[in-house]
C-alpha atoms as a PDB file:
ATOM      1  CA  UNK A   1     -50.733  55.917 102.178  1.00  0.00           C
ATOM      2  CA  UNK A   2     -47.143  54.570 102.513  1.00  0.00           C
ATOM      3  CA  UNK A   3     -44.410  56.346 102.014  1.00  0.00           C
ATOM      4  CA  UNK A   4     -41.642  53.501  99.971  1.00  0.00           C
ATOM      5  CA  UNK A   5     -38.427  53.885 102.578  1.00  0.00           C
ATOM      6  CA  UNK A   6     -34.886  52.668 101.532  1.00  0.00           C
ATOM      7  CA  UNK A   7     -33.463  49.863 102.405  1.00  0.00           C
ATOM      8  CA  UNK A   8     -30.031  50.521 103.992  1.00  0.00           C
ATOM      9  CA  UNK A   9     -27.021  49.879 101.725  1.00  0.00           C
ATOM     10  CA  UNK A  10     -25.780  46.562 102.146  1.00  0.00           C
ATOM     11  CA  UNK A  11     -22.575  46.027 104.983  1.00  0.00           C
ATOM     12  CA  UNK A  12     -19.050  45.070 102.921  1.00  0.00           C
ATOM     13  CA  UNK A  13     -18.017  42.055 103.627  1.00  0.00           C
ATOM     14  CA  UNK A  14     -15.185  41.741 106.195  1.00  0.00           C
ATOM     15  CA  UNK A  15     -12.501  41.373 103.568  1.00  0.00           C
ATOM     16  CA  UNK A  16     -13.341  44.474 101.606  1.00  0.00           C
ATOM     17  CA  UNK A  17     -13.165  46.905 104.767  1.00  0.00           C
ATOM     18  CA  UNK A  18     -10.003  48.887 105.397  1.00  0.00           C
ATOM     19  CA  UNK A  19      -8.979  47.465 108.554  1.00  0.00           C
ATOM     20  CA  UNK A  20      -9.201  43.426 107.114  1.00  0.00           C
ATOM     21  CA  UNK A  21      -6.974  44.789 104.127  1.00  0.00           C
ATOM     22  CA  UNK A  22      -4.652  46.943 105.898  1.00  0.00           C
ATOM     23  CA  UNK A  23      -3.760  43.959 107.711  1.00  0.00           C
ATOM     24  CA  UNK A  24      -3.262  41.788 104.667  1.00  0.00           C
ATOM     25  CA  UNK A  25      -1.290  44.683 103.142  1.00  0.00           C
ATOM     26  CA  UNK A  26       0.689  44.179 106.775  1.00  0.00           C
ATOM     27  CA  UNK A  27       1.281  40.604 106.539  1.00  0.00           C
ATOM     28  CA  UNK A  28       2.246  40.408 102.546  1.00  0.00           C
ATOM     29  CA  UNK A  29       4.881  43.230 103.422  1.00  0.00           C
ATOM     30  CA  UNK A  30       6.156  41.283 107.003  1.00  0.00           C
ATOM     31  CA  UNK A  31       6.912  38.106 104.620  1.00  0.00           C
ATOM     32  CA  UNK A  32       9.024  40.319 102.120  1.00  0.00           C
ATOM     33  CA  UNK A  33      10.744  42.161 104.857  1.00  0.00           C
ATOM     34  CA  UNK A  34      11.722  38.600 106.307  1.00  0.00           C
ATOM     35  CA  UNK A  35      12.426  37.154 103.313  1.00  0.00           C
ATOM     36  CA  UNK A  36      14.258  40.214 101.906  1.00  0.00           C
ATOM     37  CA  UNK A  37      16.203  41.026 105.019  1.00  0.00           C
ATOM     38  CA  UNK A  38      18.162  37.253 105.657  1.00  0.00           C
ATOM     39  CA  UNK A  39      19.458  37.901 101.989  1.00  0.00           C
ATOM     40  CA  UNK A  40      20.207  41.426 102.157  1.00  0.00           C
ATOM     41  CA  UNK A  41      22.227  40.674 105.613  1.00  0.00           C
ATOM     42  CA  UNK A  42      24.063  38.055 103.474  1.00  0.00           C
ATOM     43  CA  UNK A  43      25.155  40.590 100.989  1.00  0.00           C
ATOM     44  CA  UNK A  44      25.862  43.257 103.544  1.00  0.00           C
ATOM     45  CA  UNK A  45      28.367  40.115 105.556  1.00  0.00           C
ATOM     46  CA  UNK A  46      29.796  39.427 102.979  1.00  0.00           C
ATOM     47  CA  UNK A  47      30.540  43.245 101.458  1.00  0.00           C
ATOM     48  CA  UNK A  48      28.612  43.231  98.748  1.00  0.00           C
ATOM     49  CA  UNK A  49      26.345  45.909  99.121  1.00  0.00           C
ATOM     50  CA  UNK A  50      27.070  48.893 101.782  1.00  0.00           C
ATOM     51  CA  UNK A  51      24.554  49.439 104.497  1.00  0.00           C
ATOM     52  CA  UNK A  52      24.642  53.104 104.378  1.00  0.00           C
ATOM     53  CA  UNK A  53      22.690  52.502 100.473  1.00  0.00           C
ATOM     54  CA  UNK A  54      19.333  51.243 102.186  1.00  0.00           C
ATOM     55  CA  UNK A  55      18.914  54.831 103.363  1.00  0.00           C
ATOM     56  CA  UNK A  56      19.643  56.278 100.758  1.00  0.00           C
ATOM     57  CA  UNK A  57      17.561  53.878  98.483  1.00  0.00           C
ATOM     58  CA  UNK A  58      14.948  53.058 101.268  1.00  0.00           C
ATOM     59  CA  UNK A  59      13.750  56.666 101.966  1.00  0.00           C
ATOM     60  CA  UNK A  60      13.095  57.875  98.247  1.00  0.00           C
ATOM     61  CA  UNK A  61      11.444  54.423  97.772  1.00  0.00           C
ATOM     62  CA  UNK A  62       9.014  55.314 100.866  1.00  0.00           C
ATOM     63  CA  UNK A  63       8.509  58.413  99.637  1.00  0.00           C
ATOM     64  CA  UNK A  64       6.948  56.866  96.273  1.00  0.00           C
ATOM     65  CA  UNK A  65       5.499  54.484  97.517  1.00  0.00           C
ATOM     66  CA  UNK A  66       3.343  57.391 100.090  1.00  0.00           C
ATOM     67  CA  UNK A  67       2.714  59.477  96.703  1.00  0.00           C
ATOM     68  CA  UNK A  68       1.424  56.056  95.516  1.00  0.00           C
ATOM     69  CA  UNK A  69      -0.993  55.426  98.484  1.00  0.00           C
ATOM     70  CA  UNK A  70      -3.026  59.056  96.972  1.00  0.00           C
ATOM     71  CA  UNK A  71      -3.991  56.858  94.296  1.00  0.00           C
ATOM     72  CA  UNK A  72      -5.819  54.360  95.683  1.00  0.00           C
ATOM     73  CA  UNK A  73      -9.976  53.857  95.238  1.00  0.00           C
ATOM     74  CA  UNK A  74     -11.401  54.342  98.433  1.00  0.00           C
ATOM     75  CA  UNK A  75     -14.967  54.129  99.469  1.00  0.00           C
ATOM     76  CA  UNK A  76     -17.331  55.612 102.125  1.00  0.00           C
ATOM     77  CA  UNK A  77     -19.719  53.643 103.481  1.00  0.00           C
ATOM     78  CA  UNK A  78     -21.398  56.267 106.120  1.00  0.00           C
ATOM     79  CA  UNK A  79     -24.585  54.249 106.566  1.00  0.00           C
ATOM     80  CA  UNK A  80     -22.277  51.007 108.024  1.00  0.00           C
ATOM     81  CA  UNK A  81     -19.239  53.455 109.102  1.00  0.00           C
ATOM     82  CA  UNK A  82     -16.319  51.746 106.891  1.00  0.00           C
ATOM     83  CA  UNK A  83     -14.136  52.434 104.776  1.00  0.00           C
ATOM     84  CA  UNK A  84     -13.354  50.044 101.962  1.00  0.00           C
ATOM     85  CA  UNK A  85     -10.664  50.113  99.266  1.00  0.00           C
ATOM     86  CA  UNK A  86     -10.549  48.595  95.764  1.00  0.00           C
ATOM     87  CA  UNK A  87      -7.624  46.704  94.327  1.00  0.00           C
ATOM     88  CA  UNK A  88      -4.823  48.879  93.121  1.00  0.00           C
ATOM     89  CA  UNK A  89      -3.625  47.453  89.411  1.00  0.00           C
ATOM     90  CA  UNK A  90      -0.865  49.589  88.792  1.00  0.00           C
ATOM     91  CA  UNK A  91       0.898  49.152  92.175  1.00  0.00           C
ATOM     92  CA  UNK A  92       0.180  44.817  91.657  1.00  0.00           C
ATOM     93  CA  UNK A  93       2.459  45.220  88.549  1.00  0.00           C
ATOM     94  CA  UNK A  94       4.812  47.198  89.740  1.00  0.00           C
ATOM     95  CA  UNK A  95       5.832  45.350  92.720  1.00  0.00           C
ATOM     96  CA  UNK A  96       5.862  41.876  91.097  1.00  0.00           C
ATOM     97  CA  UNK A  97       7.142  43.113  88.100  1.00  0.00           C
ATOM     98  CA  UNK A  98      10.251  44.752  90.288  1.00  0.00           C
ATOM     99  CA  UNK A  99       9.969  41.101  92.440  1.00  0.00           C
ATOM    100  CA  UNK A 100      10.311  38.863  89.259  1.00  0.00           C
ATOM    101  CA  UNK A 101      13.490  41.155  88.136  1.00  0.00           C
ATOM    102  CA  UNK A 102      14.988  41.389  91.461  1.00  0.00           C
ATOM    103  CA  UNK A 103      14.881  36.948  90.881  1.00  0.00           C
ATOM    104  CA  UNK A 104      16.838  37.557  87.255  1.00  0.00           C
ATOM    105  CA  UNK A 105      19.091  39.482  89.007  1.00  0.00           C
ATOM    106  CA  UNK A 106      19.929  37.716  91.477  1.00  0.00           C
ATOM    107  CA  UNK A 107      20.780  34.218  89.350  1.00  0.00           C
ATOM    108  CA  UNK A 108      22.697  36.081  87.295  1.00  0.00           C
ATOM    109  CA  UNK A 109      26.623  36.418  88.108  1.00  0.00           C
ATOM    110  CA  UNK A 110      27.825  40.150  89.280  1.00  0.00           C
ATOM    111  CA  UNK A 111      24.249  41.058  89.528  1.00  0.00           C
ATOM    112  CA  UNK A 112      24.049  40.968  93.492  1.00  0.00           C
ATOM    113  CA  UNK A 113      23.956  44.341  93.574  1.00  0.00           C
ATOM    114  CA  UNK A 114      20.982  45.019  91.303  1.00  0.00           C
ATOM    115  CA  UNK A 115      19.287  42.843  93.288  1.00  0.00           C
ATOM    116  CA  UNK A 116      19.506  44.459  96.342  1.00  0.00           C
ATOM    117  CA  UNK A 117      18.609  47.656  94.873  1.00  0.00           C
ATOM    118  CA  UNK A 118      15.626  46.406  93.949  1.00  0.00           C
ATOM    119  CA  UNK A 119      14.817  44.499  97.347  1.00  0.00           C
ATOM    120  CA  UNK A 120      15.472  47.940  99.130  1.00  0.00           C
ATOM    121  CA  UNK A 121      13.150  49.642  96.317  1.00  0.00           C
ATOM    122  CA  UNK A 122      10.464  47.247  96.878  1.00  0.00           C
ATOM    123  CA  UNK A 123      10.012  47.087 100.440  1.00  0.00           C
ATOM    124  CA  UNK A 124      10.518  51.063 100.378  1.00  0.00           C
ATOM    125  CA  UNK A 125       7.437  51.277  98.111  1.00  0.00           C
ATOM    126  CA  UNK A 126       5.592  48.812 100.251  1.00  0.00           C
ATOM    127  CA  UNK A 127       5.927  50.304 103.165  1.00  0.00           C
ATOM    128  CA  UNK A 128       5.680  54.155 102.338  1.00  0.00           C
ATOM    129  CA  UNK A 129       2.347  53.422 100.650  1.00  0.00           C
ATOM    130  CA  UNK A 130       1.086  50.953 103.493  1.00  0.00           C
ATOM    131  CA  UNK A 131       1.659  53.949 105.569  1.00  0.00           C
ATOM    132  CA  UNK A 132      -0.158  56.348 103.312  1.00  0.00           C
ATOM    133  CA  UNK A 133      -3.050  54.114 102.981  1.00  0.00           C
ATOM    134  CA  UNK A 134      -3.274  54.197 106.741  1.00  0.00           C
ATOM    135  CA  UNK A 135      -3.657  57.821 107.015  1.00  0.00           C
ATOM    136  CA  UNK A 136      -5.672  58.113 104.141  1.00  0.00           C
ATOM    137  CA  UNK A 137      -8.125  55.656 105.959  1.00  0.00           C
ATOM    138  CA  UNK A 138      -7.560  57.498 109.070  1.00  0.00           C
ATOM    139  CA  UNK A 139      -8.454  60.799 107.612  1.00  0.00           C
ATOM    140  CA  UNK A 140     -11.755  59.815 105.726  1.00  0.00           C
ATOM    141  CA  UNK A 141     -13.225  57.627 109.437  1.00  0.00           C
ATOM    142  CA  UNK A 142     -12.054  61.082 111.120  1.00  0.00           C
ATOM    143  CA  UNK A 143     -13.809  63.273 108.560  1.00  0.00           C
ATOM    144  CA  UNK A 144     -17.068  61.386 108.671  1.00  0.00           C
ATOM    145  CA  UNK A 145     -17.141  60.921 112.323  1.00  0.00           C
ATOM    146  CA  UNK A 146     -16.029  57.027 112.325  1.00  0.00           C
ATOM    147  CA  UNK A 147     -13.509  57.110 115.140  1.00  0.00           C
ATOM    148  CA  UNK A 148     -14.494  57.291 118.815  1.00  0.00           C
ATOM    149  CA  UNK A 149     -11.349  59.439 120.653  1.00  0.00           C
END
């Protein structure tokens, strides 16, 4: 007599592991921070917006965006050692509905400013819950033994 084993879970596929979308998390937020940093030098050149207001809008913004990063499904996969994440909904909206006003505002005459608010806002919350997402991930492989010191 037999005794009926289980077949180990299957592996996630490449793209669903932490590490594959921590990087694509990386690369989406180096194109905004390129893209978002030739325009915001143009309106600091030309005075439009002050350069001491990116701290003071950047570091809330990172802030949120790490009280964000709590929020996001994360899976366990002991069997394979990985840790895999699900697509955040909430956070998609957010950021492109803060990316298509940021493009109102910045057609619109006198509306520089608002714009850059919200370019500063957006790559805060990008980056603070990047950061969180990596810790999170860090904290769950060093929990269940994933990391080799």
């Amino acid at each position: 007599m037999t005794i009926p084993t289980e077949s180990p879970p299957e592996k996630p596929a490449v793209l669903k592991r932490s590490r594959a979308k921590i990087w694509m998390r990386t690369g989406i937020f180096v194109f905004f921070t390129a893209m978002f940093s030739f325009m915001l030098y143009e309106d600091i050149s030309q005075g439009i917006f002050p350069l001491w207001a990116i701290a003071i809008i950047f570091l809330p913004a990172v802030g949120f965006g790490f009280w964000m990063s709590r929020f996001v499904p994360m899976q366990v996969h002991t069997h394979h050692q990985h840790v895999t994440f699900s697509f955040d909904r909430v956070y998609f909206i957010l950021i492109w509905a803060l990316v298509i006003v940021k493009a109102v505002a910045g057609r619109l005459p006198h509306w520089e400013i608002v714009a850059d608010v919200l370019m500063v806002t957006i790559l805060g919350i990008m980056s603070g819950r990047l950061g969180g997402i990596g810790l999170r991930v860090r904290g769950l492989k060093d929990e269940h033994g994933f990391r080799k010191t």
